[in-house]
C-alpha atoms as a PDB file:
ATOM      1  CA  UNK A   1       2.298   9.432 -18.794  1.00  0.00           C
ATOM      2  CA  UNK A   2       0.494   9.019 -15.524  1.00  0.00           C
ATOM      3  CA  UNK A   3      -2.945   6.488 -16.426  1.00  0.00           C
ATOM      4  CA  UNK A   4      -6.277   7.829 -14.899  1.00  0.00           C
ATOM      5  CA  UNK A   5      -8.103   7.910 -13.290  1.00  0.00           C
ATOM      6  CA  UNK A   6      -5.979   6.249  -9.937  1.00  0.00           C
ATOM      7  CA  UNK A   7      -6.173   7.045  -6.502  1.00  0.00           C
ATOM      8  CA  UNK A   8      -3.908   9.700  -4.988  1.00  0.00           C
ATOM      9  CA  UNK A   9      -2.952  11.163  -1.831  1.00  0.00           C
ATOM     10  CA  UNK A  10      -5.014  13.793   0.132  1.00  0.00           C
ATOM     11  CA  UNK A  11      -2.697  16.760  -1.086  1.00  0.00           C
ATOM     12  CA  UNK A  12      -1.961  16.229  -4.500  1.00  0.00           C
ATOM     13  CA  UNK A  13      -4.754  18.019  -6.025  1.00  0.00           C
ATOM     14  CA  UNK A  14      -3.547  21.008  -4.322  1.00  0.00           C
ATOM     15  CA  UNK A  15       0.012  20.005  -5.775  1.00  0.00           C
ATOM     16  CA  UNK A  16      -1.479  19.831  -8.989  1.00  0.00           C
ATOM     17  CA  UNK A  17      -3.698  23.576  -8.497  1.00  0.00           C
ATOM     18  CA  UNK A  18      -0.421  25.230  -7.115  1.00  0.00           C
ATOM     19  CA  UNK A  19       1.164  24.146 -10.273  1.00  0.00           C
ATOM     20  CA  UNK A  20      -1.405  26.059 -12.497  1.00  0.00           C
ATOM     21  CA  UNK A  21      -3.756  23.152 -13.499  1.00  0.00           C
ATOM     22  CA  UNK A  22      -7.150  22.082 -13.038  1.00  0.00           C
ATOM     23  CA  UNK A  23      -7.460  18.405 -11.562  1.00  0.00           C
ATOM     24  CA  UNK A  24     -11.173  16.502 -11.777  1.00  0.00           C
ATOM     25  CA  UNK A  25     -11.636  14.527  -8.676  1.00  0.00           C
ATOM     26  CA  UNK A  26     -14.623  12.529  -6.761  1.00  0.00           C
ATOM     27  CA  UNK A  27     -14.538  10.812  -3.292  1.00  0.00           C
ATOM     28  CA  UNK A  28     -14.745   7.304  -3.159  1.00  0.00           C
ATOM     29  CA  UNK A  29     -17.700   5.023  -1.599  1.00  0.00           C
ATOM     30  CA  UNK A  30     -16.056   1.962   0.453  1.00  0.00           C
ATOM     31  CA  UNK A  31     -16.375  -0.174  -2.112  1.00  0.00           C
ATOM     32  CA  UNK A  32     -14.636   2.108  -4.820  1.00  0.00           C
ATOM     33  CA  UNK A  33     -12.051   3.020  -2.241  1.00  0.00           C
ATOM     34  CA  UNK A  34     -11.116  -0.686  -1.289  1.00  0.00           C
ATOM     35  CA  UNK A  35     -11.252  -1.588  -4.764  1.00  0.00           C
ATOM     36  CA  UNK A  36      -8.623   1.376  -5.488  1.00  0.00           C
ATOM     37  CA  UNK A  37      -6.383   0.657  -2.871  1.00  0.00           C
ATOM     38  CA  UNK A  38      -5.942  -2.763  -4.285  1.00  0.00           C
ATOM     39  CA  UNK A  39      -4.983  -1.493  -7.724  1.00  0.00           C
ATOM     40  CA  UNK A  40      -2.899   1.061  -5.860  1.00  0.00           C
ATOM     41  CA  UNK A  41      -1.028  -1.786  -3.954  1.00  0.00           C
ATOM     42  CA  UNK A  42      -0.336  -3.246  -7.134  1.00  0.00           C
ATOM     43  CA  UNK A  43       1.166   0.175  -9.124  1.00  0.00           C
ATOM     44  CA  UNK A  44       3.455   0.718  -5.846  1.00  0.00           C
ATOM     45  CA  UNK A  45       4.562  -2.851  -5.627  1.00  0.00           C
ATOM     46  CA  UNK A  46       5.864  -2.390  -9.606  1.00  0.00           C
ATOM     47  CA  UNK A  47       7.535   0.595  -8.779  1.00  0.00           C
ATOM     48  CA  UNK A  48       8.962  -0.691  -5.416  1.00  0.00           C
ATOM     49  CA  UNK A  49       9.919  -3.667  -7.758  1.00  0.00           C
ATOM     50  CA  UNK A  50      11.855  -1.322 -10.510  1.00  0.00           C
ATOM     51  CA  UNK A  51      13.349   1.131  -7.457  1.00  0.00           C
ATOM     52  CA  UNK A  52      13.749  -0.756  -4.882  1.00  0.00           C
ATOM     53  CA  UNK A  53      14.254   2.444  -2.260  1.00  0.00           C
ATOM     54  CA  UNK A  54      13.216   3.478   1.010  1.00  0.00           C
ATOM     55  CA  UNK A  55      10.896   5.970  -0.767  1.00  0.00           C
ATOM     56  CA  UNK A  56       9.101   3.330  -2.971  1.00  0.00           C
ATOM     57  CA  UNK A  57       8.917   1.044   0.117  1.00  0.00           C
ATOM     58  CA  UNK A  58       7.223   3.577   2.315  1.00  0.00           C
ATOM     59  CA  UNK A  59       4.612   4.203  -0.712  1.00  0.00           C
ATOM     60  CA  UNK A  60       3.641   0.666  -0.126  1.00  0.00           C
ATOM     61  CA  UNK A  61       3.389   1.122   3.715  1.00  0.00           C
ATOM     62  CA  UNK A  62       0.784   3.750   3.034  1.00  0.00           C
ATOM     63  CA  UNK A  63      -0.946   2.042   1.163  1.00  0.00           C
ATOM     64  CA  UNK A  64      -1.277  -0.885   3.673  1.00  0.00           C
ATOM     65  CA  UNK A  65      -2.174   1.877   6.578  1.00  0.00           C
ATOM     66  CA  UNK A  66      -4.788   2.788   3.790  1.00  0.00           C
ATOM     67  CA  UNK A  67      -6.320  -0.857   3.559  1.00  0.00           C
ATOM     68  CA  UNK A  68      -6.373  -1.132   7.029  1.00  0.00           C
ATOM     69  CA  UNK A  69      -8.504   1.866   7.396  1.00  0.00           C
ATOM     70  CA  UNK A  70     -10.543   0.597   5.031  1.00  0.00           C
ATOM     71  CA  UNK A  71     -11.217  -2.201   6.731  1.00  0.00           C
ATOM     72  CA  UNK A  72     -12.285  -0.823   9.814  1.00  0.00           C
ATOM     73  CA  UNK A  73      -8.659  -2.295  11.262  1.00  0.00           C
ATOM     74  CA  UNK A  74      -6.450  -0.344  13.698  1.00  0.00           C
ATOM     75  CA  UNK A  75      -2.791  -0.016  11.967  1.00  0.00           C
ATOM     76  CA  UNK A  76      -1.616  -0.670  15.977  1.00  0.00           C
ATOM     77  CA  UNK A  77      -3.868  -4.012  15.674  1.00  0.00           C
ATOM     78  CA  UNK A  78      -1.887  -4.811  12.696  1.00  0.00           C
ATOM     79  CA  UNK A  79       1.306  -4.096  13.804  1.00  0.00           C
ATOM     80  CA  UNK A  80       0.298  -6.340  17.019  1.00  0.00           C
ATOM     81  CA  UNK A  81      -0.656  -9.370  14.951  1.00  0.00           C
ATOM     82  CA  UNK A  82       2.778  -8.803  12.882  1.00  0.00           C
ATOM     83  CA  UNK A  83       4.525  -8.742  16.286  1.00  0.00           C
ATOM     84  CA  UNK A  84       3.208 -12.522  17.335  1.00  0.00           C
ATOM     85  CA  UNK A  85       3.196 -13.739  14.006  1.00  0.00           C
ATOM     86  CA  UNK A  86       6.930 -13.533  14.302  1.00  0.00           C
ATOM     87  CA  UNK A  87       7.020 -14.222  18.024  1.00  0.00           C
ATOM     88  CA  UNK A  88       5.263 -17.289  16.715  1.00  0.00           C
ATOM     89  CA  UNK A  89       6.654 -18.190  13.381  1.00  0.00           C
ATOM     90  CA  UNK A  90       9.487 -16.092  12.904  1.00  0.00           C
ATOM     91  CA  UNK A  91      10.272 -13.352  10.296  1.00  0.00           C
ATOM     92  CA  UNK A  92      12.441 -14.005   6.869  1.00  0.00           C
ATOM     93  CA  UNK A  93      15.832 -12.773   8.128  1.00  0.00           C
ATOM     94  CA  UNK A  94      17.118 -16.134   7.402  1.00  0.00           C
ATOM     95  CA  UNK A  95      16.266 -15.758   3.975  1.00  0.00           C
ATOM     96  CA  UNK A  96      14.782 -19.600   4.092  1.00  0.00           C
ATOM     97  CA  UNK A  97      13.284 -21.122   0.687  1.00  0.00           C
ATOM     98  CA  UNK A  98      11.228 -24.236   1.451  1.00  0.00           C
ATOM     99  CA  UNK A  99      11.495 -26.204  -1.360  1.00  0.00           C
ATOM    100  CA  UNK A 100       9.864 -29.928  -0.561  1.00  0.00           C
ATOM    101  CA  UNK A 101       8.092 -31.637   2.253  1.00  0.00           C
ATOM    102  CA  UNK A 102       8.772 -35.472   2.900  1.00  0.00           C
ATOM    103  CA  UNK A 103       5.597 -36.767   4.459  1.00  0.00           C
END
């Protein structure tokens, strides 16, 4: 059973009137919305976590395009900082666990 209310995608409450039912929805303020896309981060990260699947994964990049919006941030300005963060630093394809630091 789905729990509500949660944040959906634009097109579901047509999904859900072509289907035959009735759905109750509101638009968000900023503050709701951010809020919401934080708990929806969350729900797809659990189900990226039990099906770990191109599908589930691109839930969670949709999410992230949606917190960047919210935030007033270009997805391209993300994608930039990504881009020399690992210029910089690297990504994890050498699947490295730091696990102590001598100093």
């Amino acid at each position: 059973m789905t729990q509500l209310p949660k944040l959906v995608r634009d097109k579901i409450p047509d999904i859900i009137r072509e289907r035959g039912a009735t759905p109750h929805v509101r638009s968000l303020d900023g503050v709701e919305f951010y809020a919401s896309l934080l708990a929806k981060i969350r729900e797809e990260l659990s189900e990226f976590e039990a099906d770990p699947s191109a599908e589930e994964l691109a839930d969670l990049a949709e999410v992230l395009h949606g917190l960047a919006e919210s935030l007033q941030i270009p997805y391209k300005v993300v994608e930039e900082v990504r881009a020399k963060k690992y210029e910089a630093k690297g990504g994890f394809n050498n699947h490295i666990l730091l696990e102590s630091i001598d100093e």
